[in-house]
C-alpha atoms as a PDB file:
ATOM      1  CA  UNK A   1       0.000   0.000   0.000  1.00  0.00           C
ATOM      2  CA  UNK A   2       2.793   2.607   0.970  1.00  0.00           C
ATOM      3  CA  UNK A   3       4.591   1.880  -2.612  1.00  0.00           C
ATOM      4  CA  UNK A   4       1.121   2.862  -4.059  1.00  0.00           C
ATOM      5  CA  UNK A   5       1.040   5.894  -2.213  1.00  0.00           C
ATOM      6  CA  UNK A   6       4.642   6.999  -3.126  1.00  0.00           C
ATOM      7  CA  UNK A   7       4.380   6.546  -6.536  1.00  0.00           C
ATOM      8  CA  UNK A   8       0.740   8.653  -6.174  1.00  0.00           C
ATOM      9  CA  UNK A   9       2.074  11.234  -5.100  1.00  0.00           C
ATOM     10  CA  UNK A  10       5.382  11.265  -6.837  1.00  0.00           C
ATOM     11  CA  UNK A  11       3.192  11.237 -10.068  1.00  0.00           C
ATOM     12  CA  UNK A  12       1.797  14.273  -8.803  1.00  0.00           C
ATOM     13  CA  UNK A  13       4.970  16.156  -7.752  1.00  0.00           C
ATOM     14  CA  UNK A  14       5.857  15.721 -11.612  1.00  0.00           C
ATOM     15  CA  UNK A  15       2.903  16.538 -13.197  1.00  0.00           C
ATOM     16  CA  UNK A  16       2.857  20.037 -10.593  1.00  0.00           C
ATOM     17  CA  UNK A  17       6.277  20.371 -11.714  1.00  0.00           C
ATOM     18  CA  UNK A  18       5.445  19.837 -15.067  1.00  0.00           C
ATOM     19  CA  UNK A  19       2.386  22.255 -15.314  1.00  0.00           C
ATOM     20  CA  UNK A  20       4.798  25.374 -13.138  1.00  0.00           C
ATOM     21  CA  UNK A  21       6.940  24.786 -16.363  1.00  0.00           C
ATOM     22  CA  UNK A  22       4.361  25.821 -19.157  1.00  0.00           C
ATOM     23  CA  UNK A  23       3.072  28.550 -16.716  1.00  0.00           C
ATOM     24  CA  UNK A  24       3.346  31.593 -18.342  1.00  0.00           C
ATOM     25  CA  UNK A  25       2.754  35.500 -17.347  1.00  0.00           C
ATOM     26  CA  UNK A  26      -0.249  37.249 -18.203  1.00  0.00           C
ATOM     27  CA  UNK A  27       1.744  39.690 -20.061  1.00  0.00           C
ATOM     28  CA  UNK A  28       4.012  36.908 -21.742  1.00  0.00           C
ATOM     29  CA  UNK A  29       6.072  38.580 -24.632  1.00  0.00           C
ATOM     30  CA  UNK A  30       5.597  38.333 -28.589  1.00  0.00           C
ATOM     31  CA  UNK A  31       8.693  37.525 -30.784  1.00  0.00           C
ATOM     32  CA  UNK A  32      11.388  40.067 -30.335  1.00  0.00           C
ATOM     33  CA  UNK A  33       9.938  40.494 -26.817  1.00  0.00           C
ATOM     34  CA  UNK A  34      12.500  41.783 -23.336  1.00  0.00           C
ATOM     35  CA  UNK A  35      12.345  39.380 -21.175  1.00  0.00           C
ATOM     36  CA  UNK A  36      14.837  37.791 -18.024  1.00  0.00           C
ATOM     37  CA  UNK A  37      13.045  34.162 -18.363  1.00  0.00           C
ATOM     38  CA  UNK A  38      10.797  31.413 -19.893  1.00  0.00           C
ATOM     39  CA  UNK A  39       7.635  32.478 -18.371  1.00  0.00           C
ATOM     40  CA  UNK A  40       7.961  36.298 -19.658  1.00  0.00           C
ATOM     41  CA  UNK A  41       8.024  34.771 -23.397  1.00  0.00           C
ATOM     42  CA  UNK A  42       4.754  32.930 -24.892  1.00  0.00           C
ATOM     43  CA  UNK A  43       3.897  29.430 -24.849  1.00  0.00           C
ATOM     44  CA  UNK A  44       5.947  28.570 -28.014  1.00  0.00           C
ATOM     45  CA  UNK A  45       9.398  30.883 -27.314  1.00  0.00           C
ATOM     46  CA  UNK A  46      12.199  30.951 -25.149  1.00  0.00           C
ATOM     47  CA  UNK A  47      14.318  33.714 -23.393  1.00  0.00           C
ATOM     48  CA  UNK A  48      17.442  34.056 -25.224  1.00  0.00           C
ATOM     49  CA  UNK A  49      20.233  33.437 -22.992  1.00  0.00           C
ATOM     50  CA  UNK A  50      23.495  33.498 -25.517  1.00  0.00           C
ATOM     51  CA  UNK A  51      25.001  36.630 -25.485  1.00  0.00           C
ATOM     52  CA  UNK A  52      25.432  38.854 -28.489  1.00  0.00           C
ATOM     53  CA  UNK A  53      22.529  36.912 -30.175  1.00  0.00           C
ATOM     54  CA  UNK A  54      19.417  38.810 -29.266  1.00  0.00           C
ATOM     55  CA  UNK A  55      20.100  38.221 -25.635  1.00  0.00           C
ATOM     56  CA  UNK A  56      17.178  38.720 -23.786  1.00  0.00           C
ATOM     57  CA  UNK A  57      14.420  38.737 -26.119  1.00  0.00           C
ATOM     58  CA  UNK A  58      11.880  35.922 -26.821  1.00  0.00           C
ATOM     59  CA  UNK A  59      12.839  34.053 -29.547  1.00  0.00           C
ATOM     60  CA  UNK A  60      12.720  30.442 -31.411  1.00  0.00           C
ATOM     61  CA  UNK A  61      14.962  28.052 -33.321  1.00  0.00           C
ATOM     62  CA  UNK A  62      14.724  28.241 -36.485  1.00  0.00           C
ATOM     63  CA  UNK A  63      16.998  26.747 -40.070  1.00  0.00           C
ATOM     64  CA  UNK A  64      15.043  29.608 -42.364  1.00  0.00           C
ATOM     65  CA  UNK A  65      13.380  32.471 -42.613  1.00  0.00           C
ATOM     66  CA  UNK A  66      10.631  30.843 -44.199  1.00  0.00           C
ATOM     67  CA  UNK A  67       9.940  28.782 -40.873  1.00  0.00           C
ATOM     68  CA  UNK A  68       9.808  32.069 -38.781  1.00  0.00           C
ATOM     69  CA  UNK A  69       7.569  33.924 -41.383  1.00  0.00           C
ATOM     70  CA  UNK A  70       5.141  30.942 -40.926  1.00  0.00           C
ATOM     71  CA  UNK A  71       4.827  30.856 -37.293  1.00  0.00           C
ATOM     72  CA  UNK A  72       5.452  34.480 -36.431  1.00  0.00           C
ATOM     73  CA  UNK A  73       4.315  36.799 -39.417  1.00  0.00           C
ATOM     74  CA  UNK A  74       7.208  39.566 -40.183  1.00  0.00           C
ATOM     75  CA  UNK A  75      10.304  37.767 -39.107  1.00  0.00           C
ATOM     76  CA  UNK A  76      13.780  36.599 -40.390  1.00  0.00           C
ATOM     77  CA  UNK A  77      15.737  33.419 -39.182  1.00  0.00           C
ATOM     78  CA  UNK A  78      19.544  35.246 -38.125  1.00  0.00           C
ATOM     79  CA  UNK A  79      22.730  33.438 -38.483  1.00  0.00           C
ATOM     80  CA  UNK A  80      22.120  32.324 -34.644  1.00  0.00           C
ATOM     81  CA  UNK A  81      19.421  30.238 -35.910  1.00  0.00           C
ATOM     82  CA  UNK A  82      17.297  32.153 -33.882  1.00  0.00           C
ATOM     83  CA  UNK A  83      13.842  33.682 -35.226  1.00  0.00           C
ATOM     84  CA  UNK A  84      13.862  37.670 -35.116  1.00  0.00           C
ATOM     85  CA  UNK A  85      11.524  40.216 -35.357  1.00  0.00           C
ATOM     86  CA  UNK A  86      11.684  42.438 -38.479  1.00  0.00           C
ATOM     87  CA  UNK A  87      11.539  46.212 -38.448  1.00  0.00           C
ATOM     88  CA  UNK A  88      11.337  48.979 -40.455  1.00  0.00           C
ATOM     89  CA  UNK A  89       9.244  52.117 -40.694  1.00  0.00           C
ATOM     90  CA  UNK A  90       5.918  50.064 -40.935  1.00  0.00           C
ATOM     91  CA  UNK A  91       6.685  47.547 -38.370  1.00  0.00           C
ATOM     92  CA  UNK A  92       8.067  49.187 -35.415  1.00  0.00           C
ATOM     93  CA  UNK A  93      10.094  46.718 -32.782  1.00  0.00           C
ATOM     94  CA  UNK A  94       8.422  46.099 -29.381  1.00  0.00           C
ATOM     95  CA  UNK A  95       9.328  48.156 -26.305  1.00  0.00           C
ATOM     96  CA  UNK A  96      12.433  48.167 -25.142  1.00  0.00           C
ATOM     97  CA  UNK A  97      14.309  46.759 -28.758  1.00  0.00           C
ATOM     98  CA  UNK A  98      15.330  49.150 -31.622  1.00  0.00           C
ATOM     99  CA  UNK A  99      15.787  48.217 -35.491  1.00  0.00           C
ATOM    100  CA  UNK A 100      19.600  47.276 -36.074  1.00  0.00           C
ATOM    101  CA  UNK A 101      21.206  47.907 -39.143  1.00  0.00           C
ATOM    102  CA  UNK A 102      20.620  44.079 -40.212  1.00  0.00           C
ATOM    103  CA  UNK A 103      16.128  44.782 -40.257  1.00  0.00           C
ATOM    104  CA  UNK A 104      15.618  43.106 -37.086  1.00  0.00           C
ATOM    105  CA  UNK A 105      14.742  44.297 -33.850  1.00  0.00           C
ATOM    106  CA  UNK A 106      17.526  44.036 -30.827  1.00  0.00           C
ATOM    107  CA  UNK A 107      17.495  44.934 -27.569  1.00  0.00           C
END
């Protein structure tokens, strides 16, 4: 009976642990987004930790452009193979980014 019960709850302590992991803000970020971790990005990017390629900023692997476009709208896989916001006059960069010289938005 005890094993029972310790495999319960350790089933549960995963799952919980699981679920904290997909947790998101209310206020998650976009593509191109600031953020410090995980949870400040959507469901379906990541916090950029490498420095010097868009460090900081929700993002997504990516091999093409083409792949980026599709999930994100206006957006350009960099050599990083990270997806990146595009910018230009029409299509500002969120808050806390500017356009770089390359049409993407950096923070």
């Amino acid at each position: 009976m005890s094993r029972w019960l310790l495999l319960s709850l350790s089933v549960l302590i995963l799952g919980t642990v699981g679920h904290l992991r997909t947790v998101r803000s209310p206020n998650a970020q976009s593509l191109g987004g600031v953020c410090t971790t995980d949870r400040d990005c959507q469901l379906d990017l990541e916090c950029v930790a490498e420095h010097g390629a868009i460090e900081g900023q929700c993002s997504a692997s990516c091999n093409s452009s083409e792949s980026c476009e599709d999930r994100y709208g206006a957006s350009m896989c960099i050599s990083a193979d990270l997806c990146a916001r595009s910018c230009d006059a029409s299509n500002p960069c969120p808050e806390g980014t500017e356009c770089n010289a390359y049409g993407w938005c950096e923070r």
